[in-house]
Each structure stands twice: as C-alpha cells, then as structure tokens.
C-alpha atoms as a PDB file:
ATOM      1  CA  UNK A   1       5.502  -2.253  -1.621  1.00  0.00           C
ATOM      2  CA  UNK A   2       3.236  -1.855  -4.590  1.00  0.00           C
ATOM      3  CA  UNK A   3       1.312   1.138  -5.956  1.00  0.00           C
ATOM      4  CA  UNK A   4      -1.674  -0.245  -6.555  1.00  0.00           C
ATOM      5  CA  UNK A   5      -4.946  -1.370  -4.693  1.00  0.00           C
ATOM      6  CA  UNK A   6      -4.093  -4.682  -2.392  1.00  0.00           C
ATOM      7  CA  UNK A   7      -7.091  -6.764  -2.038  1.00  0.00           C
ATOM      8  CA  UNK A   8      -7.506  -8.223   1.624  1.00  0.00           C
ATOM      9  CA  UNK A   9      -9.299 -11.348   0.829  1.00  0.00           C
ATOM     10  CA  UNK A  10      -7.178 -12.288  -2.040  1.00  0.00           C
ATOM     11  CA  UNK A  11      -4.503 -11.539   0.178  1.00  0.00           C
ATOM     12  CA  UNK A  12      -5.499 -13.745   2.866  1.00  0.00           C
ATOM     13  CA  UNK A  13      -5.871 -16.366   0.263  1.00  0.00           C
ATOM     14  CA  UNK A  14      -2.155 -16.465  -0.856  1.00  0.00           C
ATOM     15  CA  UNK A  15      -1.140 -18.232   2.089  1.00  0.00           C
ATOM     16  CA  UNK A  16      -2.763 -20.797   5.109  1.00  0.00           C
ATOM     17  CA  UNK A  17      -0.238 -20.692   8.432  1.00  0.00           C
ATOM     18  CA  UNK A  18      -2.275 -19.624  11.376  1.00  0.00           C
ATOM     19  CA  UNK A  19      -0.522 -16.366  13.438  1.00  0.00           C
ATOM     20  CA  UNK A  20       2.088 -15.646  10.714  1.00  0.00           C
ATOM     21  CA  UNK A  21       1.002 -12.029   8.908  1.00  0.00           C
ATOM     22  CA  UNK A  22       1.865 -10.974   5.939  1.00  0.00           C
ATOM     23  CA  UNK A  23       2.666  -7.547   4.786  1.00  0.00           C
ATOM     24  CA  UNK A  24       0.219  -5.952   2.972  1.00  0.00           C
ATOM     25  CA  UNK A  25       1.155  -2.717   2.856  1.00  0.00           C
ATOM     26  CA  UNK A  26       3.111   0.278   4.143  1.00  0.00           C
ATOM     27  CA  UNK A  27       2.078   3.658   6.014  1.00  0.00           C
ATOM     28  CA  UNK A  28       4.914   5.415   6.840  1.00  0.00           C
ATOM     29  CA  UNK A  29       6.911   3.336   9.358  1.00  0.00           C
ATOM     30  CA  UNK A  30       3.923   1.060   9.979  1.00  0.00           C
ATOM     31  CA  UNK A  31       3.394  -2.021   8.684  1.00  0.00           C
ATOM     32  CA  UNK A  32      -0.207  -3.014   7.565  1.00  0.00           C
ATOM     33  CA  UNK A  33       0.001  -6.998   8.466  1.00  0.00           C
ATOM     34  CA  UNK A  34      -2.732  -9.220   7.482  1.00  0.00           C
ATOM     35  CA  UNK A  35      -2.783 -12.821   9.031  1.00  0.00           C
ATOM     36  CA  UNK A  36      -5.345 -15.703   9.855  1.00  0.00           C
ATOM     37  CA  UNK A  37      -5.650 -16.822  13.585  1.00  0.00           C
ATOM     38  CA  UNK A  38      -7.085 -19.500  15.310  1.00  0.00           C
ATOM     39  CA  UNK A  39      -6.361 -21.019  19.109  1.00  0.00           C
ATOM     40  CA  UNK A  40      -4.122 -19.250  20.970  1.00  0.00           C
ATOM     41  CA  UNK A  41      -1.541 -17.027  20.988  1.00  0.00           C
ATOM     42  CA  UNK A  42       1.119 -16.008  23.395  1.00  0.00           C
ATOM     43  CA  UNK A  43       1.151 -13.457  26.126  1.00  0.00           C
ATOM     44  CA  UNK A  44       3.500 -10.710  25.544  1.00  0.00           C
ATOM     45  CA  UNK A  45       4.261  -6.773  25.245  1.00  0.00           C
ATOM     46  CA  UNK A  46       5.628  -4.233  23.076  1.00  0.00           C
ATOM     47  CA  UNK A  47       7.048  -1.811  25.612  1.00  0.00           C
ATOM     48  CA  UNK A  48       7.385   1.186  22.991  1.00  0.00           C
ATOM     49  CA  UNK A  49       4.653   0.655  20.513  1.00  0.00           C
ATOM     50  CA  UNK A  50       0.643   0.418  20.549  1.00  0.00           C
ATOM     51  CA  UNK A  51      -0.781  -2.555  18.560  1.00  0.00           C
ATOM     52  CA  UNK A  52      -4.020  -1.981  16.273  1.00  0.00           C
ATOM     53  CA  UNK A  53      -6.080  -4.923  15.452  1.00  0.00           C
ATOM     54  CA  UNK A  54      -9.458  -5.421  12.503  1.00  0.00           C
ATOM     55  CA  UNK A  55     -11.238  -8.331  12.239  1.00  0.00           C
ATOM     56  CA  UNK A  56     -11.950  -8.968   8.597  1.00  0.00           C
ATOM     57  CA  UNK A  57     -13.800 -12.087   9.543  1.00  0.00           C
ATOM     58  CA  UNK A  58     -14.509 -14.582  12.458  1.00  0.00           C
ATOM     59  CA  UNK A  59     -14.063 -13.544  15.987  1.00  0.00           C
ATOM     60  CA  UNK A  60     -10.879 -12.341  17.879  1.00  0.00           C
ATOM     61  CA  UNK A  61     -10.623 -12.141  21.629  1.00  0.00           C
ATOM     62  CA  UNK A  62      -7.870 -10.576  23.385  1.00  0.00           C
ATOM     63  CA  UNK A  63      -6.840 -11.117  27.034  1.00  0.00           C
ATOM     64  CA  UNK A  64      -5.401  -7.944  28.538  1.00  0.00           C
ATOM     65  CA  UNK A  65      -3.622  -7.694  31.998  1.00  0.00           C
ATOM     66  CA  UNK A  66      -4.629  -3.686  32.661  1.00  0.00           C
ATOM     67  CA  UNK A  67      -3.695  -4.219  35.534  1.00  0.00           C
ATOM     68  CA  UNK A  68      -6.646  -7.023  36.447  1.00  0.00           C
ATOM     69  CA  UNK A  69      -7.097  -9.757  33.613  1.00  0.00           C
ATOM     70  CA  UNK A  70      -9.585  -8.720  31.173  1.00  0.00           C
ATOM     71  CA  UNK A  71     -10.908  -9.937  27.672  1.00  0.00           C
ATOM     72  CA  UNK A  72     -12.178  -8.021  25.001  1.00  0.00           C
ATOM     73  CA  UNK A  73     -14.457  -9.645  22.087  1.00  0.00           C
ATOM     74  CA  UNK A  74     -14.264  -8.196  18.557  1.00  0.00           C
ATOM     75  CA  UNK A  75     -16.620  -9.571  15.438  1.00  0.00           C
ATOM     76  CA  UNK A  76     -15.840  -8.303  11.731  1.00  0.00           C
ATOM     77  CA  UNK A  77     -15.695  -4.610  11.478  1.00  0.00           C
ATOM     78  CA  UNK A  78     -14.738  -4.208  15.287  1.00  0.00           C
ATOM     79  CA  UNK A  79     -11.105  -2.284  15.969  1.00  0.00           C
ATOM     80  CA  UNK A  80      -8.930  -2.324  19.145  1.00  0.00           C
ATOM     81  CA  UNK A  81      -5.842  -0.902  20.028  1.00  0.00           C
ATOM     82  CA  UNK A  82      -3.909  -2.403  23.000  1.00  0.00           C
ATOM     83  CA  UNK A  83      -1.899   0.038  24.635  1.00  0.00           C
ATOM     84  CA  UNK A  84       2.115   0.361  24.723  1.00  0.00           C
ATOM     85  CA  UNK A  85       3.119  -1.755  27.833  1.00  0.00           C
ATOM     86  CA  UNK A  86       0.104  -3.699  28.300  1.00  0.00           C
ATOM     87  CA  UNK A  87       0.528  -7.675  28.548  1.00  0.00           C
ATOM     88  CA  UNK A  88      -2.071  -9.052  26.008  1.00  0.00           C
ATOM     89  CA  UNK A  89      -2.731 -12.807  24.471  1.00  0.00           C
ATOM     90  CA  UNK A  90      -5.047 -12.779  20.943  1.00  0.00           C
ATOM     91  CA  UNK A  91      -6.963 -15.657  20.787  1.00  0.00           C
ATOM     92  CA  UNK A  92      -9.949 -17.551  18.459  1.00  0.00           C
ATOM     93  CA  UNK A  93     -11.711 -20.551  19.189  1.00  0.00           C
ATOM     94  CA  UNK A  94     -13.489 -20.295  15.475  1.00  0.00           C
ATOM     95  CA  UNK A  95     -11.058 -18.809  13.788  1.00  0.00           C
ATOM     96  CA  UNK A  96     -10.564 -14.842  12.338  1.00  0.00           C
ATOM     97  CA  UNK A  97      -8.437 -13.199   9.439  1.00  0.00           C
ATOM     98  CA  UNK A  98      -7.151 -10.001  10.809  1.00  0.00           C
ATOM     99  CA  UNK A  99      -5.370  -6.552  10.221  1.00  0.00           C
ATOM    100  CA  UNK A 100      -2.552  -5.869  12.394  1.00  0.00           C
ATOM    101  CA  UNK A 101      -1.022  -2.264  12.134  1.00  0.00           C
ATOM    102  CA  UNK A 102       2.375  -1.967  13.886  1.00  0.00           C
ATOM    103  CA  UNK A 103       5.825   0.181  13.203  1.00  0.00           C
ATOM    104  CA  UNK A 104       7.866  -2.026  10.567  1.00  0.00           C
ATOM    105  CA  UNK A 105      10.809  -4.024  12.509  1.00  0.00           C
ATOM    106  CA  UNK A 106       8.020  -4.827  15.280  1.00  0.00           C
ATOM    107  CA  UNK A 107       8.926  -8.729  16.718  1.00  0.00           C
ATOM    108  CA  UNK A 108       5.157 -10.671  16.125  1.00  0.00           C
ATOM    109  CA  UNK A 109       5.756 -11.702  19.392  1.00  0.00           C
ATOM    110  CA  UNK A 110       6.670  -8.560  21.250  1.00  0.00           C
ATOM    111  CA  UNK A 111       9.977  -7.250  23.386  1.00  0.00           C
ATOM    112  CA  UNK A 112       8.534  -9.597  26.281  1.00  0.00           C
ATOM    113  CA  UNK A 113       6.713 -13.132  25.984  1.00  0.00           C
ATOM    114  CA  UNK A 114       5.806 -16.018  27.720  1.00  0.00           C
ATOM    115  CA  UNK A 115       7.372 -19.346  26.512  1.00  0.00           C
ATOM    116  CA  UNK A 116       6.091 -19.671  22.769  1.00  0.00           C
ATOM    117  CA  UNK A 117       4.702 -22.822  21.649  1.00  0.00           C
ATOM    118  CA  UNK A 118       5.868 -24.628  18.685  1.00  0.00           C
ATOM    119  CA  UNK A 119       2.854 -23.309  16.077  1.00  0.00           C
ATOM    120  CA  UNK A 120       3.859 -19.161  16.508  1.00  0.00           C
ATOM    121  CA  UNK A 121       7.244 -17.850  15.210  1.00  0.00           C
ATOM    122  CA  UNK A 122       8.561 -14.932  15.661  1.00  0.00           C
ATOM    123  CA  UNK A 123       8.963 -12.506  13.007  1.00  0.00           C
ATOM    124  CA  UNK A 124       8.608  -8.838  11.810  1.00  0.00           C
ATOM    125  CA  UNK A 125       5.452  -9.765   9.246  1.00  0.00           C
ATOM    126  CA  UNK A 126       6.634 -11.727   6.186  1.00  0.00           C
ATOM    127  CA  UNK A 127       6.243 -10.284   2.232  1.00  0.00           C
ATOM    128  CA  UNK A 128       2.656 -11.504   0.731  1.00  0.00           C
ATOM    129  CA  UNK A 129       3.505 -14.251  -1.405  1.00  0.00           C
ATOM    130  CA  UNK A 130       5.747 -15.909   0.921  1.00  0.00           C
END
C-alpha cells in the first residue's frame, strides 16, 4: 500500500472489468476496494463479516433477504452496510463505481453463493494497476 493520497476517480480509471475491485487502500485488516458495476451480481453471504458499500457515481441497488426480500436504492454519496449473515445480490441497470470496505482475504463472492455466471470471478480485491 502507498503513503500517499489515492485518487478514486483516477483509480477507477486504471482499469474497465465490471464487478472486479481493486484495492485502493488499507485500514487495518480492511480492505478499501473500489470497482465499477453494472447488471447483476450474485446472491451470496459472508457469514463472519459485515459488507460496507459508497456509491461514487451511478446508482446501486441491493436485494437483501432479511428475512422477506427487500431492495435498497443508493445514488452517489449514499452508504449501506449489509449485515454479517444476510443473503444480498448488488445490482445496476445504469451502471455505478463503488467503494467496498471488507476485512482483507474476504472472497468477492462471499462464504455462500448462488451459481456465478461467467462475467463475476471470485477474488479477494485485486492490486490497482492490475
């Protein structure tokens, strides 16, 4: 990780592929991921963490299963976190870049998922510039 400033934007604009964050910076044990998003993810869990999401830009909608389906609807500047052991699928019919705080190590795709479609590997965030 560096010591200086990172720059969000010029962040986002190091790389294109839709649901694969990058690594902006460090916080602790937490990794500060940024990413771009558009369509759908896939519905999953962390079973041990919560997951913090930022909209930078665009709109993000997440489906949550708390117990009854729900969706929540965040525009730039909105926060959310989902809660440890909730079931939740991010989605964008526009398109968002996003901030995505979780502890480093954490599977992109959670301890639990549904089948994942070909455009979403799983990872634990990838170094900017890669």
């Amino acid at each position: 990780m560096t010591t200086e400033p990172v720059d969000l934007n010029a962040a986002l604009k190091t790389f294109d592929e839709l649901w694969s964050p990058r690594i902006a910076a460090r916080i602790n044990d937490y990794d500060v991921r940024v990413t771009h998003v558009a369509g759908s993810y896939v519905w999953h869990v962390h079973d041990t963490t919560d997951e913090f999401f930022l909209v930078l830009d665009g709109q993000l909608s997440i489906a949550l299963r708390d117990p009854d389906e729900r969706v929540v609807s965040l525009t730039p500047g909105c926060v959310f976190v989902v809660p440890r052991g909730v079931y939740h699928r991010p989605f964008s019919d526009g398109g968002a870049s996003i901030v995505v705080i979780d502890p480093a190590g954490t599977p992109t795709t959670g301890d639990t998922h549904d089948p994942i479609p070909d455009h979403i590997k799983t990872h634990t965030g990838l170094p900017l510039g890669d």
